[in-house]
PDB file of N, CA and C in Angstrom:
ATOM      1  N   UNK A   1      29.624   9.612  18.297  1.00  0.00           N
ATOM      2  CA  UNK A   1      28.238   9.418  17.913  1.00  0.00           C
ATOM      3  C   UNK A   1      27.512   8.699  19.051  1.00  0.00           C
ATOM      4  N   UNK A   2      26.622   9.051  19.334  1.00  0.00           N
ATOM      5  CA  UNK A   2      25.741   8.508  20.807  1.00  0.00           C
ATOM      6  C   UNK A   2      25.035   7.290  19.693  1.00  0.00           C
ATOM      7  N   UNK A   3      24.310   6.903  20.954  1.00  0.00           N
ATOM      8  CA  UNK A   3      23.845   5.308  20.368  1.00  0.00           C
ATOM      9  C   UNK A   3      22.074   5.759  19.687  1.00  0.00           C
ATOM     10  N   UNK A   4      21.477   6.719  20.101  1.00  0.00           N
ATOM     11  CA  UNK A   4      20.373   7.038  19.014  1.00  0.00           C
ATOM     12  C   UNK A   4      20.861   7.335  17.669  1.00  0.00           C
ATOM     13  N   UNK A   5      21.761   8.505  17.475  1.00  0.00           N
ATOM     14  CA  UNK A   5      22.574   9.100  16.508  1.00  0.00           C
ATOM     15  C   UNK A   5      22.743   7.244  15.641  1.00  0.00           C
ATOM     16  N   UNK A   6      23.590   6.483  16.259  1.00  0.00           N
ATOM     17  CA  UNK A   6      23.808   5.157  15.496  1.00  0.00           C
ATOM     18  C   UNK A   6      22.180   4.399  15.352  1.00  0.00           C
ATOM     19  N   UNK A   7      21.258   4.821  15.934  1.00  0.00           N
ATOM     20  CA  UNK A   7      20.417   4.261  15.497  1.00  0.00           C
ATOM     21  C   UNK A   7      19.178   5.009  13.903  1.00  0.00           C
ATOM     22  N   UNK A   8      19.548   5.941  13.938  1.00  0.00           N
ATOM     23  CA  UNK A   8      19.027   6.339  12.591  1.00  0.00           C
ATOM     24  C   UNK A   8      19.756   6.463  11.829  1.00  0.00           C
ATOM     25  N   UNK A   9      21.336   6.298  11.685  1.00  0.00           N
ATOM     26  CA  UNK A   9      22.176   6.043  10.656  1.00  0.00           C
ATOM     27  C   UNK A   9      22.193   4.538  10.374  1.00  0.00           C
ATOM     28  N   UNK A  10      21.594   3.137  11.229  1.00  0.00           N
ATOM     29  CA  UNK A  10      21.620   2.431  10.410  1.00  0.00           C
ATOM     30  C   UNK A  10      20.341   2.732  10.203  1.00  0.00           C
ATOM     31  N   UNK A  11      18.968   3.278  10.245  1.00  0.00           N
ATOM     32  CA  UNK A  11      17.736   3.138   9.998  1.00  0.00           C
ATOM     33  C   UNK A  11      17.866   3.554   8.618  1.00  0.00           C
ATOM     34  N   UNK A  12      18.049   4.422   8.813  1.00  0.00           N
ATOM     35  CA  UNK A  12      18.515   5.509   7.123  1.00  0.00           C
ATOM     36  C   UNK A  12      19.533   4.450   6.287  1.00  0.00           C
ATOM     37  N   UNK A  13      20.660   3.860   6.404  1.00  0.00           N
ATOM     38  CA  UNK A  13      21.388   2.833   5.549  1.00  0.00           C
ATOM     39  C   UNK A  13      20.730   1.829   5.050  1.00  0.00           C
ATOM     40  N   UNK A  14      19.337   1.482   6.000  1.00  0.00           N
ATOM     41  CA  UNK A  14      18.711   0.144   5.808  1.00  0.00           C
ATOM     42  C   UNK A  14      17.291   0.626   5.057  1.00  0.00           C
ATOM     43  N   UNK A  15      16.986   1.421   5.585  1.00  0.00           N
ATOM     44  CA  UNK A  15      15.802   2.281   4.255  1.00  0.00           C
ATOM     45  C   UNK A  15      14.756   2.213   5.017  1.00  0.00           C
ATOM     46  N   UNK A  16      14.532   1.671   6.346  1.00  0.00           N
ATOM     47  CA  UNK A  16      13.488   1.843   6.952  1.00  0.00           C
ATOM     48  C   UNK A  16      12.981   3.184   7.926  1.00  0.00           C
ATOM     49  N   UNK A  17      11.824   2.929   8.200  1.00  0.00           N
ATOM     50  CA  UNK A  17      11.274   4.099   8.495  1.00  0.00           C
ATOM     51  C   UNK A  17      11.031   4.018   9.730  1.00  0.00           C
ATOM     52  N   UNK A  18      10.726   5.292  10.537  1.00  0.00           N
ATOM     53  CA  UNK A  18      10.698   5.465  12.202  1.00  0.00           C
ATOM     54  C   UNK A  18       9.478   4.210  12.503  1.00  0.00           C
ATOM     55  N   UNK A  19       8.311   4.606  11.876  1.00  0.00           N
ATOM     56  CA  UNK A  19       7.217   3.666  12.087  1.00  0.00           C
ATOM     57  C   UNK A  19       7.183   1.959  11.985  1.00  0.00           C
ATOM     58  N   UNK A  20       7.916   1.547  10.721  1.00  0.00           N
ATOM     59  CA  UNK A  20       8.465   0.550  10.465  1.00  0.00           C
ATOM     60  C   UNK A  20       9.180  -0.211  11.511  1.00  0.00           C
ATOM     61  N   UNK A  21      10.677   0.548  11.971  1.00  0.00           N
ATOM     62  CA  UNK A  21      10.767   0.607  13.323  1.00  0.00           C
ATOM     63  C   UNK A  21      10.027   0.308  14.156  1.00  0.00           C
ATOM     64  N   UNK A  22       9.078   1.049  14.646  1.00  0.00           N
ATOM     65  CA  UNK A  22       8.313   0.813  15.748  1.00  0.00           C
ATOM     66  C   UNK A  22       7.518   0.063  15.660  1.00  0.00           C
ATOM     67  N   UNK A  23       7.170  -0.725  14.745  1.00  0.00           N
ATOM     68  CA  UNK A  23       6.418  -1.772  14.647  1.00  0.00           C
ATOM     69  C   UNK A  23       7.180  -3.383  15.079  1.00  0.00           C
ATOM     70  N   UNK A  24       8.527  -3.228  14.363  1.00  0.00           N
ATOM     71  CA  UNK A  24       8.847  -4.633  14.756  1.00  0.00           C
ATOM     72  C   UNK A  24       9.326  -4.650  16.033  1.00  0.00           C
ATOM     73  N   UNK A  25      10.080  -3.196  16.957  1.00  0.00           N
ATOM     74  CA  UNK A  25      10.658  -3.418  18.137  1.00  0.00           C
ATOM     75  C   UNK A  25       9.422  -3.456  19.032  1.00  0.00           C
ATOM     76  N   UNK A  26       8.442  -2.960  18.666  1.00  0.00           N
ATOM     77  CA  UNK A  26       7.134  -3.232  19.758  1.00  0.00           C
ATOM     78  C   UNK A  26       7.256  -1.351  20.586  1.00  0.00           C
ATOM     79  N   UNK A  27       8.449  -0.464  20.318  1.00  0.00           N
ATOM     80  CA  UNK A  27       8.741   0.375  20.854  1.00  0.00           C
ATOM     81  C   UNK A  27       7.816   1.345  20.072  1.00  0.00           C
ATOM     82  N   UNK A  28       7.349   2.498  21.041  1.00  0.00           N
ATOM     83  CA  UNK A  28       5.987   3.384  20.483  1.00  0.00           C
ATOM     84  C   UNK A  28       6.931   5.055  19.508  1.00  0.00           C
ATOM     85  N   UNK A  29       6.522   5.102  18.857  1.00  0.00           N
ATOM     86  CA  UNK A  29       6.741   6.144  18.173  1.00  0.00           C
ATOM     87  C   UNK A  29       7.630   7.268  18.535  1.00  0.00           C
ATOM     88  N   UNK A  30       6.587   7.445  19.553  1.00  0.00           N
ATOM     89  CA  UNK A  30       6.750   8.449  20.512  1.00  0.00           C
ATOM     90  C   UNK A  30       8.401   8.584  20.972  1.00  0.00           C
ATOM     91  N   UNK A  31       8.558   7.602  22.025  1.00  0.00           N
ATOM     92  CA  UNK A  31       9.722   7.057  22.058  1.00  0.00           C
ATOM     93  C   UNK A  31      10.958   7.001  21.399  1.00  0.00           C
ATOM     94  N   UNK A  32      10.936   6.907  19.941  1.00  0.00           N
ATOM     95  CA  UNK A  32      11.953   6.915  19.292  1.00  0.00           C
ATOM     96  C   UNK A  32      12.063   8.703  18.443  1.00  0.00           C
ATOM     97  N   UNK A  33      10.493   9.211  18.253  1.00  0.00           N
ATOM     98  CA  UNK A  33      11.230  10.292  18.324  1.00  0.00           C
ATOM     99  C   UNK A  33      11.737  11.087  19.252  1.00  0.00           C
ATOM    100  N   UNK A  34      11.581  10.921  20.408  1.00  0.00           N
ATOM    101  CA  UNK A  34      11.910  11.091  21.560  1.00  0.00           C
ATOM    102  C   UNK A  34      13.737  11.074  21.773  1.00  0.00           C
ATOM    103  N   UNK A  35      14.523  10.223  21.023  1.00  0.00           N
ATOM    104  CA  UNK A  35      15.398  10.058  21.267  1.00  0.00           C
ATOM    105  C   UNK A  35      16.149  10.767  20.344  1.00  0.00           C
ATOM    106  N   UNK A  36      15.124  11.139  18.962  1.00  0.00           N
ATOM    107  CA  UNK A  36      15.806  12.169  18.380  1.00  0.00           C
ATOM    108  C   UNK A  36      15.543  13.683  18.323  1.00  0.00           C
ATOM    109  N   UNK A  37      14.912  13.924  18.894  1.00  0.00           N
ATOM    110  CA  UNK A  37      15.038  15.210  19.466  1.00  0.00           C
ATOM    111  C   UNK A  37      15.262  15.631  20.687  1.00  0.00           C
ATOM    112  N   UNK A  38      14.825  15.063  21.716  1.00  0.00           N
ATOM    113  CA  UNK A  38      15.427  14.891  22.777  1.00  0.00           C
ATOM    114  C   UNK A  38      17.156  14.627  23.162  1.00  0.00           C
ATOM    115  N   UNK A  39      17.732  14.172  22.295  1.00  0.00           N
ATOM    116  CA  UNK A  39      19.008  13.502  21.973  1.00  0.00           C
ATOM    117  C   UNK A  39      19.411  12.740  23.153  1.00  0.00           C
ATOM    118  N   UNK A  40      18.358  11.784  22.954  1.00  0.00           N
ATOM    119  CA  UNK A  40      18.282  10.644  24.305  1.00  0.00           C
ATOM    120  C   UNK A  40      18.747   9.486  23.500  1.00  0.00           C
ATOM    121  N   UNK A  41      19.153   8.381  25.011  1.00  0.00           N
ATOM    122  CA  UNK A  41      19.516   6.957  24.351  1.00  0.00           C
ATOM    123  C   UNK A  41      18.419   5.994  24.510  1.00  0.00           C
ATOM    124  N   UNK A  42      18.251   4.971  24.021  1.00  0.00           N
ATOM    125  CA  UNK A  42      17.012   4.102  24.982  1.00  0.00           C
ATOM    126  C   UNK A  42      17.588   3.649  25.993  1.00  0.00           C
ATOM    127  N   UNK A  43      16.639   3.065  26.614  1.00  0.00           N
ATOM    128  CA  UNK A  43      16.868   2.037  28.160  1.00  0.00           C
ATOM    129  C   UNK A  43      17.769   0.735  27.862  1.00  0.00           C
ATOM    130  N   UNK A  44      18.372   0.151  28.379  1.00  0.00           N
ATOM    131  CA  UNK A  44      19.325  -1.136  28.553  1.00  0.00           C
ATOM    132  C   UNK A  44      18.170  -1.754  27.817  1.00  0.00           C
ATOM    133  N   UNK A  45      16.548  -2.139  28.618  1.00  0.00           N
ATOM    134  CA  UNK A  45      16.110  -3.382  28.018  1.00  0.00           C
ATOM    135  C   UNK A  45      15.698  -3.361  26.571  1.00  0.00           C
ATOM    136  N   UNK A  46      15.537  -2.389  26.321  1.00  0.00           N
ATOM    137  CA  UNK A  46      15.570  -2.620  24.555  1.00  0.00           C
ATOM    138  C   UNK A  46      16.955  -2.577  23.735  1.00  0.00           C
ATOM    139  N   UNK A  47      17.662  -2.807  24.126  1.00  0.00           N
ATOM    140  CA  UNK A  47      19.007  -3.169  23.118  1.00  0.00           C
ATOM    141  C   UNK A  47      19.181  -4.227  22.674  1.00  0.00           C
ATOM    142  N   UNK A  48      19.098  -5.387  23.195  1.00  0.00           N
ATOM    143  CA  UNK A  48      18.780  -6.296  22.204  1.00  0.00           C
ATOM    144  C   UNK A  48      17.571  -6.309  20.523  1.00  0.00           C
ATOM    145  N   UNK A  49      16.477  -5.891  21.857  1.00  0.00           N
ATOM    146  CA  UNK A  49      15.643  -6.303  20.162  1.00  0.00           C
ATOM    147  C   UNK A  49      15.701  -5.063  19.405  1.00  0.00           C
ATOM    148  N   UNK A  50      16.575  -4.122  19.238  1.00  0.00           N
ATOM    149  CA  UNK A  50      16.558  -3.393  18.700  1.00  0.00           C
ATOM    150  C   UNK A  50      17.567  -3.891  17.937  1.00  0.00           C
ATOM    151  N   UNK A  51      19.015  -4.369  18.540  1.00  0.00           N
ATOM    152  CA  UNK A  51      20.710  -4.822  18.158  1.00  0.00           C
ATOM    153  C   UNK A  51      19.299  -6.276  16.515  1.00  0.00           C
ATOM    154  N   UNK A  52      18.318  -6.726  17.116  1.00  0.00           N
ATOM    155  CA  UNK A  52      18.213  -7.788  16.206  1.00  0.00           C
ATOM    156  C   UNK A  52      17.077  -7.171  15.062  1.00  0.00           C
ATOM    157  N   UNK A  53      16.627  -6.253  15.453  1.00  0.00           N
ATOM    158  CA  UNK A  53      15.484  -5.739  14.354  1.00  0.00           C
ATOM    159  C   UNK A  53      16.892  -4.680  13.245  1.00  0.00           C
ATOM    160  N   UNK A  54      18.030  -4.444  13.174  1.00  0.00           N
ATOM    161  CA  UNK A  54      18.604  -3.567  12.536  1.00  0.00           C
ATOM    162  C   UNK A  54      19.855  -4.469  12.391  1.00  0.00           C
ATOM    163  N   UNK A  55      19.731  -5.752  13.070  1.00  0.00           N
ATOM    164  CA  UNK A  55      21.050  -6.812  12.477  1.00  0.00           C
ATOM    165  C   UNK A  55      22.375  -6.217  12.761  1.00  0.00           C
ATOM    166  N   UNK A  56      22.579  -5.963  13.979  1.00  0.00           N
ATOM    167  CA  UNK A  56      23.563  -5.601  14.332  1.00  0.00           C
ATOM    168  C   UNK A  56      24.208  -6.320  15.919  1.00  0.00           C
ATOM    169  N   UNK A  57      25.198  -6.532  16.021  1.00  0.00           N
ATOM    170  CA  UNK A  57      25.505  -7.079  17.886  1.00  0.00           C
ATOM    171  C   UNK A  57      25.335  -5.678  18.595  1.00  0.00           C
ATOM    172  N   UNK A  58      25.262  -6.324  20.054  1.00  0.00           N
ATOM    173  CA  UNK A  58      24.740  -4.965  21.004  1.00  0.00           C
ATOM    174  C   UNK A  58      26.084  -4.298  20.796  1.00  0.00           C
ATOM    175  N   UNK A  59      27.283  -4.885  20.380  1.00  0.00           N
ATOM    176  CA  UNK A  59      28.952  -3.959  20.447  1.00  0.00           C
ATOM    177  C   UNK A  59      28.684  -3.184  19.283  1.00  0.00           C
ATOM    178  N   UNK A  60      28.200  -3.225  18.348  1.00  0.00           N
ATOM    179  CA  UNK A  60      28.287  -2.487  17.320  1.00  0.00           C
ATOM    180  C   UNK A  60      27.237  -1.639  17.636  1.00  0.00           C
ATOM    181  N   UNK A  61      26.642  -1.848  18.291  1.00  0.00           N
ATOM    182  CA  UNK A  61      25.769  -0.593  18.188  1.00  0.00           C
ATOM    183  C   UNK A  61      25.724   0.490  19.514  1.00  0.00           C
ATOM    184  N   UNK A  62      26.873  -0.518  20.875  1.00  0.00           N
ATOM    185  CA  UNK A  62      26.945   0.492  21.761  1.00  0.00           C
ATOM    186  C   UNK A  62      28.398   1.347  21.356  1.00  0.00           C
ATOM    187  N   UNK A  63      29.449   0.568  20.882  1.00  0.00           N
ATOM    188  CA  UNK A  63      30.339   1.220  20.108  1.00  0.00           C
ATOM    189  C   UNK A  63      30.698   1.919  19.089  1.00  0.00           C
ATOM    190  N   UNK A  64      29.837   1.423  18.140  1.00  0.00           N
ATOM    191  CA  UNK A  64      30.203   2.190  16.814  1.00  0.00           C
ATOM    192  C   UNK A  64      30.988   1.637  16.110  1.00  0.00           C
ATOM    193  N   UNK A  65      31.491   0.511  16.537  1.00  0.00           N
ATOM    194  CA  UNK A  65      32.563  -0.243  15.323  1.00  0.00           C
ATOM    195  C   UNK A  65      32.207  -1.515  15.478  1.00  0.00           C
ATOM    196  N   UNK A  66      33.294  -2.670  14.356  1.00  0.00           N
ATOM    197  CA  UNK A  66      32.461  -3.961  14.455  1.00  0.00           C
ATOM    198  C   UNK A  66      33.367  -4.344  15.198  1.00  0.00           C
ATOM    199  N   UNK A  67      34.173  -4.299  15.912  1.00  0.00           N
ATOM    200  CA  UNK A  67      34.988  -5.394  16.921  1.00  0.00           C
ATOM    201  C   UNK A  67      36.127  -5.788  16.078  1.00  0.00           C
ATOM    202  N   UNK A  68      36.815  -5.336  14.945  1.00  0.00           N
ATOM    203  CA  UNK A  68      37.527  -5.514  14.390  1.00  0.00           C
ATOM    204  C   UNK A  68      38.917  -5.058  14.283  1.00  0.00           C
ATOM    205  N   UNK A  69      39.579  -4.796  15.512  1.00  0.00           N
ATOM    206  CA  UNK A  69      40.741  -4.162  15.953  1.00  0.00           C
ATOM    207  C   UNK A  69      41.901  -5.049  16.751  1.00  0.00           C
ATOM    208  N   UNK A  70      43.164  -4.593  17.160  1.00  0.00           N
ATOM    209  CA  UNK A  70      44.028  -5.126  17.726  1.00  0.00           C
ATOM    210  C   UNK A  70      43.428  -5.377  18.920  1.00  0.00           C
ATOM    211  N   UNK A  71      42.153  -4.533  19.872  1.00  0.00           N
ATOM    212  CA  UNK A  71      42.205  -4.791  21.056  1.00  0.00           C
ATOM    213  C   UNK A  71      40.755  -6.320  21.294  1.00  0.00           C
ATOM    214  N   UNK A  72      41.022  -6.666  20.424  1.00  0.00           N
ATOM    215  CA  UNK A  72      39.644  -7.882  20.333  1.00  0.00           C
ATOM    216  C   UNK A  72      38.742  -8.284  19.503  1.00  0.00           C
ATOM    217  N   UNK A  73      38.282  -9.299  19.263  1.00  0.00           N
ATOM    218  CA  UNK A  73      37.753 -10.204  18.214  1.00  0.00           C
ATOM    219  C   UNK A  73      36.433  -9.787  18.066  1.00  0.00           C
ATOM    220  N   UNK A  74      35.238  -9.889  17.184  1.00  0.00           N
ATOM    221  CA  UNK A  74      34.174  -9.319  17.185  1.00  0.00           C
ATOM    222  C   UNK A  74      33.611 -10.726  17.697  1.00  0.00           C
ATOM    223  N   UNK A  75      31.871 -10.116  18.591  1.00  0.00           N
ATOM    224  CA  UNK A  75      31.910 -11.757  19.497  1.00  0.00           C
ATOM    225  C   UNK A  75      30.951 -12.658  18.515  1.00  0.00           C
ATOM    226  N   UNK A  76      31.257 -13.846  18.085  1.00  0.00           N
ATOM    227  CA  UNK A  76      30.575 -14.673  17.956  1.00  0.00           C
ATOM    228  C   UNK A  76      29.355 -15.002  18.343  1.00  0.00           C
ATOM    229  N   UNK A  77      28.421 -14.067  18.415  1.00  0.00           N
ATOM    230  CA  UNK A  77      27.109 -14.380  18.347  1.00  0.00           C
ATOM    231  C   UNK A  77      25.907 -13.702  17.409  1.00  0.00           C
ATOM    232  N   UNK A  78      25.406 -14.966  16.775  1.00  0.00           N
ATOM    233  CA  UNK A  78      24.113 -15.080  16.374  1.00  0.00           C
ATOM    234  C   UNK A  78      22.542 -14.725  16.719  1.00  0.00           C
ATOM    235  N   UNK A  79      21.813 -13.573  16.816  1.00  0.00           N
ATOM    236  CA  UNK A  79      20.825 -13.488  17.279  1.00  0.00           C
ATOM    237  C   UNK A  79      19.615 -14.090  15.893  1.00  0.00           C
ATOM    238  N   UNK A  80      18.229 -15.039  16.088  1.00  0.00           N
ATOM    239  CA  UNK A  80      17.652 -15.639  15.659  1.00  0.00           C
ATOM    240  C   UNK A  80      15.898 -15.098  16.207  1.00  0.00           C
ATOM    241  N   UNK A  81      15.245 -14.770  14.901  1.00  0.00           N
ATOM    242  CA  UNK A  81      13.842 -14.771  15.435  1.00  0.00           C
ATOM    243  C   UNK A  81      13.337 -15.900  15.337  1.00  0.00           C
ATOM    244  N   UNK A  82      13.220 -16.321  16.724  1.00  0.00           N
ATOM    245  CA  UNK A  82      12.448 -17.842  16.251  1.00  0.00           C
ATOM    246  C   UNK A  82      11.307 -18.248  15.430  1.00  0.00           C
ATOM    247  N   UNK A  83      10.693 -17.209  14.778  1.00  0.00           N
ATOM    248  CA  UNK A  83       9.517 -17.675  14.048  1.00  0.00           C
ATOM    249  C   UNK A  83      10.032 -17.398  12.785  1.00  0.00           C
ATOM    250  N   UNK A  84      11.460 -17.291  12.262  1.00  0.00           N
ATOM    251  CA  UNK A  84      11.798 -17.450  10.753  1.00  0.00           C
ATOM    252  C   UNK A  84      12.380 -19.261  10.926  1.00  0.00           C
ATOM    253  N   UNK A  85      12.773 -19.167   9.805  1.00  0.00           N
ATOM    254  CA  UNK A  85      13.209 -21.113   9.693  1.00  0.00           C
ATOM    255  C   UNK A  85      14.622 -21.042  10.129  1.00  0.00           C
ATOM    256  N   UNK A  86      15.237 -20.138  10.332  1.00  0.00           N
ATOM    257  CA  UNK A  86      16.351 -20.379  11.191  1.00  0.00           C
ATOM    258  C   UNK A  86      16.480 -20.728  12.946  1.00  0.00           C
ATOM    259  N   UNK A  87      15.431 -19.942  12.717  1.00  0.00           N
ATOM    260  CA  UNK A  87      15.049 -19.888  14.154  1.00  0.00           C
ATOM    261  C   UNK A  87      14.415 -21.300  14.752  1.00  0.00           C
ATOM    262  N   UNK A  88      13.572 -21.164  14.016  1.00  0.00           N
ATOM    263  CA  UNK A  88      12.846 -22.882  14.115  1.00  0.00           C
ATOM    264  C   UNK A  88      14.114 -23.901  14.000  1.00  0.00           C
ATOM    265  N   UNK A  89      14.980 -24.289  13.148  1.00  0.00           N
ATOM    266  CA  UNK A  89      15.718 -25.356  13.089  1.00  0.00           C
ATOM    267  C   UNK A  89      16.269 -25.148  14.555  1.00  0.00           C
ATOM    268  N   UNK A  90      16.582 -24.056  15.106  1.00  0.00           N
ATOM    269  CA  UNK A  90      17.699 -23.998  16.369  1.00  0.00           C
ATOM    270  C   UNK A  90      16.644 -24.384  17.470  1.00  0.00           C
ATOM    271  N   UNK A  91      15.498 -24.199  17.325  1.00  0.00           N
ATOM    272  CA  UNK A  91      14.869 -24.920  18.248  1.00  0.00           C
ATOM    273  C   UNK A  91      14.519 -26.021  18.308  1.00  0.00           C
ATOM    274  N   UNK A  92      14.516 -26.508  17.092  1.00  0.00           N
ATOM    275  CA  UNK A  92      14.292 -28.318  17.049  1.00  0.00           C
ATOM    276  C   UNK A  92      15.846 -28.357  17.345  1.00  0.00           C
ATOM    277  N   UNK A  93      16.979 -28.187  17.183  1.00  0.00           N
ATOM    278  CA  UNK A  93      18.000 -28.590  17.306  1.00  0.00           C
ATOM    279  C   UNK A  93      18.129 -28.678  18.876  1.00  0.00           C
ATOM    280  N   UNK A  94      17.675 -27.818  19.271  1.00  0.00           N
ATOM    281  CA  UNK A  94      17.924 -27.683  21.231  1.00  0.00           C
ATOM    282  C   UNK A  94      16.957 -28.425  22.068  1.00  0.00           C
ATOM    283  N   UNK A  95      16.142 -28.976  21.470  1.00  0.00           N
ATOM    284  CA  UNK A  95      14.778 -29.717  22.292  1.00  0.00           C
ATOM    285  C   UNK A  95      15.453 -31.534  21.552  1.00  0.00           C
ATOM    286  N   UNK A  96      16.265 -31.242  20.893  1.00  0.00           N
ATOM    287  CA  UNK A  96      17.341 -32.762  21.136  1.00  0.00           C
ATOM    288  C   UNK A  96      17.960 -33.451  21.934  1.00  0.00           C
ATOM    289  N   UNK A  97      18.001 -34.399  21.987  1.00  0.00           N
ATOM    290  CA  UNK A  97      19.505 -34.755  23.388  1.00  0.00           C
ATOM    291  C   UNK A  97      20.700 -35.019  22.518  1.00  0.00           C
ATOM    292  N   UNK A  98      21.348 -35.120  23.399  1.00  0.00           N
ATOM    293  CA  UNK A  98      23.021 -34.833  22.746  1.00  0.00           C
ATOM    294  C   UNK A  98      23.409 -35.396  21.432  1.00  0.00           C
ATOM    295  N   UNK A  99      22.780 -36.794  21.986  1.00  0.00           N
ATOM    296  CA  UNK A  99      23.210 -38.123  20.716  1.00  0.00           C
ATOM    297  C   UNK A  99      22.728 -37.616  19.279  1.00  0.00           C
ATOM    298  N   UNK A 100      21.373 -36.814  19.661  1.00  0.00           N
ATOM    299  CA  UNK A 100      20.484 -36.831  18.113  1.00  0.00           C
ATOM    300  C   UNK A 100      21.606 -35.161  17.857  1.00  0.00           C
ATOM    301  N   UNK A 101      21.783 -34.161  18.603  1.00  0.00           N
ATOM    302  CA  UNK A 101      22.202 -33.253  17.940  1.00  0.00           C
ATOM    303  C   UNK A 101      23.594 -33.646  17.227  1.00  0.00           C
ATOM    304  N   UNK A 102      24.331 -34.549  17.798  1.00  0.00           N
ATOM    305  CA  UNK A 102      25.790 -35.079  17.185  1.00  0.00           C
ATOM    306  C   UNK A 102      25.387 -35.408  16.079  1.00  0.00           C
ATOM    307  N   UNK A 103      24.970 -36.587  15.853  1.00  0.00           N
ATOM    308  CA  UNK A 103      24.244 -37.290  14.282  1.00  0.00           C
ATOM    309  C   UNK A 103      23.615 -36.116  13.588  1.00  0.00           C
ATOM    310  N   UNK A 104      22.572 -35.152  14.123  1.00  0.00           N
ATOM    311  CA  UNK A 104      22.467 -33.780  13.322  1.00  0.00           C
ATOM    312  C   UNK A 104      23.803 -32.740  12.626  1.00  0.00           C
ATOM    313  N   UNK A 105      24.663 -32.635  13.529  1.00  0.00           N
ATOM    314  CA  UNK A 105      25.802 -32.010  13.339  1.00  0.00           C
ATOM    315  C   UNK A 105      26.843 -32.491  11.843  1.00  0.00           C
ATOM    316  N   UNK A 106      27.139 -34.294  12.028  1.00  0.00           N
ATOM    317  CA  UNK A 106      27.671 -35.052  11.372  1.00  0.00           C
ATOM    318  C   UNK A 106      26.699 -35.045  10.113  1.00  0.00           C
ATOM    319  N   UNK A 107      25.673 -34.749   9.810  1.00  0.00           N
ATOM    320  CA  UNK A 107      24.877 -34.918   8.712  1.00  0.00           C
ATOM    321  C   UNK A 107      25.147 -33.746   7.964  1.00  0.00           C
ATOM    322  N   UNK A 108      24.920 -32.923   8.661  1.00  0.00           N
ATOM    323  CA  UNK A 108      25.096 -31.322   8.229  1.00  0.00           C
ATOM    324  C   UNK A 108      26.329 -31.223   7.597  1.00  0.00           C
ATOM    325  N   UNK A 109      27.784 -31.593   8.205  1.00  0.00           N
ATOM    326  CA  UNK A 109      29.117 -31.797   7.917  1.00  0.00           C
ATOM    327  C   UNK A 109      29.307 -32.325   6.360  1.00  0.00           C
ATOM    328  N   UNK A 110      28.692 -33.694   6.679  1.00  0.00           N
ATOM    329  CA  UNK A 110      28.910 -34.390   5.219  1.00  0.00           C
ATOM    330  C   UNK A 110      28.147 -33.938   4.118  1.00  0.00           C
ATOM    331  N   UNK A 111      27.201 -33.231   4.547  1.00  0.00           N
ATOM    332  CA  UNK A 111      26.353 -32.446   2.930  1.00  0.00           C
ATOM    333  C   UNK A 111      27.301 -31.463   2.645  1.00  0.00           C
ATOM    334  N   UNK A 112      27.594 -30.642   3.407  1.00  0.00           N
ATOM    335  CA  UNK A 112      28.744 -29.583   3.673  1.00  0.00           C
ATOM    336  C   UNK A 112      29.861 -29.864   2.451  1.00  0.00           C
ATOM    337  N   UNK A 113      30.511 -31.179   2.735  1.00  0.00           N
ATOM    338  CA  UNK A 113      31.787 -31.422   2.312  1.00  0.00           C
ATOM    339  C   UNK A 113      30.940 -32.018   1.026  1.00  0.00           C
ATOM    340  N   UNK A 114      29.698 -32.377   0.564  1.00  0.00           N
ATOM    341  CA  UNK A 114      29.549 -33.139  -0.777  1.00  0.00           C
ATOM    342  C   UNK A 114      29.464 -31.627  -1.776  1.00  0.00           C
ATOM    343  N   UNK A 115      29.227 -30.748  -1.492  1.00  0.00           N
ATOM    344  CA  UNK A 115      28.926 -29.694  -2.229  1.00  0.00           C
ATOM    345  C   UNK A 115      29.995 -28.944  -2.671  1.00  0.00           C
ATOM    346  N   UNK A 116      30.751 -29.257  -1.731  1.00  0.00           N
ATOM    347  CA  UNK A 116      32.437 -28.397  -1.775  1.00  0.00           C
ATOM    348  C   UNK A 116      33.099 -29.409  -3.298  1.00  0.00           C
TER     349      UNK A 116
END
């Protein structure tokens, strides 16, 4: 499966639409039908915000699988729009210095463990 092909099978799994699409990647219409009839891939620089508008890592979506095999671990990373509240906390968290993110960390921990 080429990497457009994976991109309207998750579009279609996720229920969104070409336009929809093209609204949050900033990518023009055109373009994406372009890739399906054309049976083109996009360019390198849109793989990310595409890997984060369809919630997927760039491996899963240049591969086709989740990283879940004998030959390696799926990678540990988090992509974040900074203008949701996740996003925001990770930026107050990074405009910290060390001391305040530790005491942030340790706070987080012990609510953690009161709930458990």
């Amino acid at each position: 499966m080429t990497i457009s092909e994976r991109i309207f099978s998750l579009l279609e799994a996720r229920g969104m639409s070409q336009k929809d699409f093209s609204e949050r990647t900033g990518i023009a219409q055109s373009t994406i039908s372009d890739w399906k009839r054309k049976k083109t891939d996009p360019v390198s620089e849109k793989i990310l915000i595409i890997c984060e508008v369809l919630r997927v890592t760039p491996y899963e979506l240049l591969s086709g699988t989740e990283g879940k095999g004998k030959r390696g671990k799926r990678p540990e990373v988090i992509m974040l729009d900074k203008s949701s509240e996740a996003g925001q906390v990770m930026e107050t968290y990074l405009g910290m210095d060390v001391k305040m993110q530790q005491r942030l960390l340790g706070y987080m921990k012990a609510l953690r463990e009161l709930s458990e």
